[in-house]
C-alpha atoms as a PDB file:
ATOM      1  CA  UNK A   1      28.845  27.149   6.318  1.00  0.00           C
ATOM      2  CA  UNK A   2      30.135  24.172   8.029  1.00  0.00           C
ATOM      3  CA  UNK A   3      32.150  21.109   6.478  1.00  0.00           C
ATOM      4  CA  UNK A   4      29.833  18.567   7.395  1.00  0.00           C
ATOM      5  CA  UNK A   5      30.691  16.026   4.310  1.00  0.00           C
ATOM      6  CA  UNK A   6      32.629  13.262   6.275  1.00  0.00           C
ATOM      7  CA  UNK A   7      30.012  13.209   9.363  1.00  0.00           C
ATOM      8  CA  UNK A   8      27.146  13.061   6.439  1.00  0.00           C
ATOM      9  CA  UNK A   9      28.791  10.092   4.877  1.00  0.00           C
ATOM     10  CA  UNK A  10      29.341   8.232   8.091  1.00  0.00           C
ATOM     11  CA  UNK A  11      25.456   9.038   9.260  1.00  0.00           C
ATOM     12  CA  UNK A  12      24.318   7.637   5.778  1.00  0.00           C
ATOM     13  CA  UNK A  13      26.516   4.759   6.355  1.00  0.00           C
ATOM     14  CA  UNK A  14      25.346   3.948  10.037  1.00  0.00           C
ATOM     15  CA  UNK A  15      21.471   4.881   8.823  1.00  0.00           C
ATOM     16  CA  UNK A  16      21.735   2.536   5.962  1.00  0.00           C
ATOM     17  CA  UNK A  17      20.425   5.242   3.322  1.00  0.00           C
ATOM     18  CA  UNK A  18      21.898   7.955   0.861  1.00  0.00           C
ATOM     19  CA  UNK A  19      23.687  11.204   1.712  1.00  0.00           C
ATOM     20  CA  UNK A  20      20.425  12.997   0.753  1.00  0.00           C
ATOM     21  CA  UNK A  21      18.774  11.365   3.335  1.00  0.00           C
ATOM     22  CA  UNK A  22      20.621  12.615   6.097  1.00  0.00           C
ATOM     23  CA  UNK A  23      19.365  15.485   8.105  1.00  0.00           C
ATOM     24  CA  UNK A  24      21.568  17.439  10.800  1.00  0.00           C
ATOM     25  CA  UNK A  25      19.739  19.780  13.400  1.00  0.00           C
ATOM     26  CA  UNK A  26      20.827  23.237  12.546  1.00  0.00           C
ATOM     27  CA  UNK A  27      21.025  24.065  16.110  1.00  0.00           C
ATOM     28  CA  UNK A  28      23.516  20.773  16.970  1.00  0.00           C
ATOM     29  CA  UNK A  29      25.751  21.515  14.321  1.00  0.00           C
ATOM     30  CA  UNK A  30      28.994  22.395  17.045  1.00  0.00           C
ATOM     31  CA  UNK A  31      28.458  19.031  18.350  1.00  0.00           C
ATOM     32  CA  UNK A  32      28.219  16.785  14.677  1.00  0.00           C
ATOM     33  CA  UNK A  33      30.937  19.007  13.816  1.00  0.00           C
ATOM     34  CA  UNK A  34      33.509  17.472  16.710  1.00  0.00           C
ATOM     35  CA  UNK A  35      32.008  13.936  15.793  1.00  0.00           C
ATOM     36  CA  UNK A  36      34.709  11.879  14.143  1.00  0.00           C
ATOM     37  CA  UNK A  37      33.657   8.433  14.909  1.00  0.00           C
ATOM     38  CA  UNK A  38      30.977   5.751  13.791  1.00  0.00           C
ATOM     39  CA  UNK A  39      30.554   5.674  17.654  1.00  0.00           C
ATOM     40  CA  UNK A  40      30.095   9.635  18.265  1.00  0.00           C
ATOM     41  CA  UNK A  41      27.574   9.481  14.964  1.00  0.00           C
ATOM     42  CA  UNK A  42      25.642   7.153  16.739  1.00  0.00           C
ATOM     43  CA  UNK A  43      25.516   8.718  19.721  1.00  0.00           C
ATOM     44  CA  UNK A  44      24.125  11.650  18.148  1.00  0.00           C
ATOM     45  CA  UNK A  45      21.347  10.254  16.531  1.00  0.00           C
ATOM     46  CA  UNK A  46      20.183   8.350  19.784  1.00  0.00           C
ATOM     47  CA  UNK A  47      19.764  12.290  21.065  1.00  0.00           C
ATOM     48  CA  UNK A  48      18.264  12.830  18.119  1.00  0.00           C
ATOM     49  CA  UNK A  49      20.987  15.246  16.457  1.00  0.00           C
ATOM     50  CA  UNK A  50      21.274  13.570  13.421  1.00  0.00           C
ATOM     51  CA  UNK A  51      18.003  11.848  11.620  1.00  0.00           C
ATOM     52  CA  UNK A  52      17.111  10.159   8.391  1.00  0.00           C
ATOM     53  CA  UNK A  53      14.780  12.087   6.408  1.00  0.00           C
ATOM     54  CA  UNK A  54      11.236  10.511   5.677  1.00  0.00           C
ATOM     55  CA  UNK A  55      10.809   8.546   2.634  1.00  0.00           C
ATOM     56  CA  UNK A  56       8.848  10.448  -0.347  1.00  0.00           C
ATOM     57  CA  UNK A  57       5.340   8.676  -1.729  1.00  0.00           C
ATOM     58  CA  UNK A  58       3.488   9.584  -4.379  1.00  0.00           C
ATOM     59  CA  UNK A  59       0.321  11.781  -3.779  1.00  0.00           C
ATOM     60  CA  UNK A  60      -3.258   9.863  -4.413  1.00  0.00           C
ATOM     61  CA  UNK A  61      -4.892  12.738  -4.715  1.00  0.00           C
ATOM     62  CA  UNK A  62      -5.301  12.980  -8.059  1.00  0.00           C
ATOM     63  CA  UNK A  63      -5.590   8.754  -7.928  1.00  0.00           C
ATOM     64  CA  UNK A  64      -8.798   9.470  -5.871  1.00  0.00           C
ATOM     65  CA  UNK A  65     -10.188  12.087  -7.824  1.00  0.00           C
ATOM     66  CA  UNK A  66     -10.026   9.770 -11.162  1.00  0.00           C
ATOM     67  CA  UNK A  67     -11.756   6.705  -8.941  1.00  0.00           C
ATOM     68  CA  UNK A  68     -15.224   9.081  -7.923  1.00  0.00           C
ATOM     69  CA  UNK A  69     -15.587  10.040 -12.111  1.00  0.00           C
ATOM     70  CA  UNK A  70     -15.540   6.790 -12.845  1.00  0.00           C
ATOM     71  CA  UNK A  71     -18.017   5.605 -10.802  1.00  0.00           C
ATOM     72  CA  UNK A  72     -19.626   8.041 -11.753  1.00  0.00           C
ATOM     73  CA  UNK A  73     -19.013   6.679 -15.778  1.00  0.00           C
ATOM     74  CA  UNK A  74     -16.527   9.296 -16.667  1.00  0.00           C
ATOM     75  CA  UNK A  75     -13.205   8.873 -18.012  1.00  0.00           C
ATOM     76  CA  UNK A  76     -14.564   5.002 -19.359  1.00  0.00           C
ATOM     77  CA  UNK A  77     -14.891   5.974 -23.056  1.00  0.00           C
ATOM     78  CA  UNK A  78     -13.053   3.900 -25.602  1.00  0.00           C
ATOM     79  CA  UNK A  79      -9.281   5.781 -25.508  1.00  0.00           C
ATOM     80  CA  UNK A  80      -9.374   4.617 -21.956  1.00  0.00           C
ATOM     81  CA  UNK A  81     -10.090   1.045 -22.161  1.00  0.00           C
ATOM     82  CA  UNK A  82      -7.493  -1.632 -22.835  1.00  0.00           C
ATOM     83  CA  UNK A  83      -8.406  -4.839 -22.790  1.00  0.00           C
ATOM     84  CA  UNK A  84     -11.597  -6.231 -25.015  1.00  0.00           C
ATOM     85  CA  UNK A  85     -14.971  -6.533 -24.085  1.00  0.00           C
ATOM     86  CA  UNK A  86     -14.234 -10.352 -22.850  1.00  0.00           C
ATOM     87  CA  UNK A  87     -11.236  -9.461 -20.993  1.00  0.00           C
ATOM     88  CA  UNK A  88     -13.036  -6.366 -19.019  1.00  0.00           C
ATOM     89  CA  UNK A  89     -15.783  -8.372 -17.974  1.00  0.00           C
ATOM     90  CA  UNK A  90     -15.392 -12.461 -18.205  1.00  0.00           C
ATOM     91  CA  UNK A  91     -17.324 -14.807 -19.632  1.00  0.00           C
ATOM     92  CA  UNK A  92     -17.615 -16.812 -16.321  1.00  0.00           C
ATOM     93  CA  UNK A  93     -18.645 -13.577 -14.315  1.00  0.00           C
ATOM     94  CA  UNK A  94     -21.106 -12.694 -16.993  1.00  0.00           C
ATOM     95  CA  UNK A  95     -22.626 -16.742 -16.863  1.00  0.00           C
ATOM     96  CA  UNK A  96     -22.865 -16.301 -13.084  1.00  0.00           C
ATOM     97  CA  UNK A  97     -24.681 -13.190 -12.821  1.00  0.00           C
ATOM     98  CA  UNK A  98     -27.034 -14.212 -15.695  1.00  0.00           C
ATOM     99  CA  UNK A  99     -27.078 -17.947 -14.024  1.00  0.00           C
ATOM    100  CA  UNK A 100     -27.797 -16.486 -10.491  1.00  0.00           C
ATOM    101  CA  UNK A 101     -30.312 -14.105 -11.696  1.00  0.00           C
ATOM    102  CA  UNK A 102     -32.417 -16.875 -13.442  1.00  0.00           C
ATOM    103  CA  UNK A 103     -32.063 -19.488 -10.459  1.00  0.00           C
ATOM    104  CA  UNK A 104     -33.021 -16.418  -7.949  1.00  0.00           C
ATOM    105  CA  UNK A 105     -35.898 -15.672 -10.047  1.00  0.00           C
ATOM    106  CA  UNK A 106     -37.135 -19.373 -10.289  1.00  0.00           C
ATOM    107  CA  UNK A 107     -36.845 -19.907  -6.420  1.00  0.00           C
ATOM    108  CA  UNK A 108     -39.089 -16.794  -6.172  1.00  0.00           C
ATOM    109  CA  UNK A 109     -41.784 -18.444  -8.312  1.00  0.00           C
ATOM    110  CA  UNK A 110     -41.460 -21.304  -6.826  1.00  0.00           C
ATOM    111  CA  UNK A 111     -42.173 -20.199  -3.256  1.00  0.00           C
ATOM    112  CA  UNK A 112     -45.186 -18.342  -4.435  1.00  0.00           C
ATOM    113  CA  UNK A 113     -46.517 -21.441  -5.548  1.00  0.00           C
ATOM    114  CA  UNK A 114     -46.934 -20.218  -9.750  1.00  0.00           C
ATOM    115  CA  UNK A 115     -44.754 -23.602 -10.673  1.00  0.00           C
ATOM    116  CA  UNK A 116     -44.959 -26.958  -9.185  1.00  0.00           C
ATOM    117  CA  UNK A 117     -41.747 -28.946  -8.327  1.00  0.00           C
ATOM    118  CA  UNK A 118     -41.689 -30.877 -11.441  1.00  0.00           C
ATOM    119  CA  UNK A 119     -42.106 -27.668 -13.757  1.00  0.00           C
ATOM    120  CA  UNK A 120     -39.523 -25.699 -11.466  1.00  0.00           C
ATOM    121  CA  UNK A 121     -37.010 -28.913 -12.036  1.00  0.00           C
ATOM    122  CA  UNK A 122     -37.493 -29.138 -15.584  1.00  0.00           C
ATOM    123  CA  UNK A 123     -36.846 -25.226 -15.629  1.00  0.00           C
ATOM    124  CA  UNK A 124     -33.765 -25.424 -13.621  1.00  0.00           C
ATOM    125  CA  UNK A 125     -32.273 -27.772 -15.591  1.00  0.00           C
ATOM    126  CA  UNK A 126     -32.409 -25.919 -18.410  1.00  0.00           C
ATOM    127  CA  UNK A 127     -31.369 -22.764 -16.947  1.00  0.00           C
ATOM    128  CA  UNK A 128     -28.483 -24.765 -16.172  1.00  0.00           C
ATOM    129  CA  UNK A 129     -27.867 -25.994 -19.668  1.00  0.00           C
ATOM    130  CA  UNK A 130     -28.063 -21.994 -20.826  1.00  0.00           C
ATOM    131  CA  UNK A 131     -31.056 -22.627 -22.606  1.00  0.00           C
ATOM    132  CA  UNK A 132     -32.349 -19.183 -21.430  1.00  0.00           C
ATOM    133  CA  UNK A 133     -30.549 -15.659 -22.188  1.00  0.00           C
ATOM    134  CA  UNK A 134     -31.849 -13.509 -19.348  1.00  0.00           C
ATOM    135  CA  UNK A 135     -34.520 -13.627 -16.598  1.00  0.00           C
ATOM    136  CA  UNK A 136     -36.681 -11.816 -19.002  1.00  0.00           C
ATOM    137  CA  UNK A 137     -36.651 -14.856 -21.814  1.00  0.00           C
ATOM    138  CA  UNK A 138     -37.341 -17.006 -18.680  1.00  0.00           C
ATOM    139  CA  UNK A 139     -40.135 -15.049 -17.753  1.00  0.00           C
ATOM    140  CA  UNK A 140     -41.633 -15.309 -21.507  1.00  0.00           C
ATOM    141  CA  UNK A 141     -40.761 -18.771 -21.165  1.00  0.00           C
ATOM    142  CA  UNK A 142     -43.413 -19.304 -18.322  1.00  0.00           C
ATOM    143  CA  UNK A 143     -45.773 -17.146 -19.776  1.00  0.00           C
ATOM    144  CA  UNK A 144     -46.143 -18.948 -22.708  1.00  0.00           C
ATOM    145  CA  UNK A 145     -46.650 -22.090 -21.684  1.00  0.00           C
ATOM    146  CA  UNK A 146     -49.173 -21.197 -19.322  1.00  0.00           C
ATOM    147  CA  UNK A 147     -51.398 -19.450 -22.396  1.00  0.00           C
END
């Protein structure tokens, strides 16, 4: 086996990485061998006698796996979760689905002529105001007070 320590350390040097990182073609080894120079090293690795080795990443395989179970619901029992209930899903993001839902619903009505504009105001305004849980107290809402 060739002494290739000092040409290694210059390559590193001139590639800007670690010893490790350095790779020497097997088959140019005569001519890194007579390279004694920061010059001759960077000759070589313009013909592509000496390279730097491709960085290592980590695999997502396993990342990708985990992601398809869990939309699935897997792997979301309580040992997995960190944060509390609030801090998984918001407050505000729960107040504008719940918000959008009800002011959806109320257009909907609306258009179809079941409340006039006054009732659909007074209705939106109290939507607004969080008077109503869910579109489903909304709906019992209406329904009463048209009994």
């Amino acid at each position: 086996m060739v002494n290739l320590k000092i040409q290694k350390r210059l390559a590193s040097e001139v590639l800007d990485v670690g010893i490790g990182k350095v790779y020497i073609d097997p088959e140019r080894v005569e001519d890194v061998k007579q390279a004694i120079t920061r010059q001759d090293i960077r000759s070589l690795i313009r013909d592509g006698a000496i390279k730097k080795k491709p960085k290592k990443g980590s695999s997502r395989g396993r990342i990708r796996k985990r992601i398809i179970q869990r939309r699935k619901g897997r792997q979301k029992g309580p040992g997995h979760r960190k944060g509390t209930w609030n801090a998984r899903y918001p407050k505000k993001k729960r107040w504008m689905s719940r918000i959008r839902a009800q002011r959806k619903f109320l257009k909907l009505i609306k258009e179809k002529n079941v409340l006039g504009s006054s009732d659909y105001r007074k209705l939106y305004r109290r939507v607004k105001g969080g008077f109503f849980r869910s579109v489903a107290h909304l709906k019992l809402h209406i329904r009463k007070k048209e009994v």
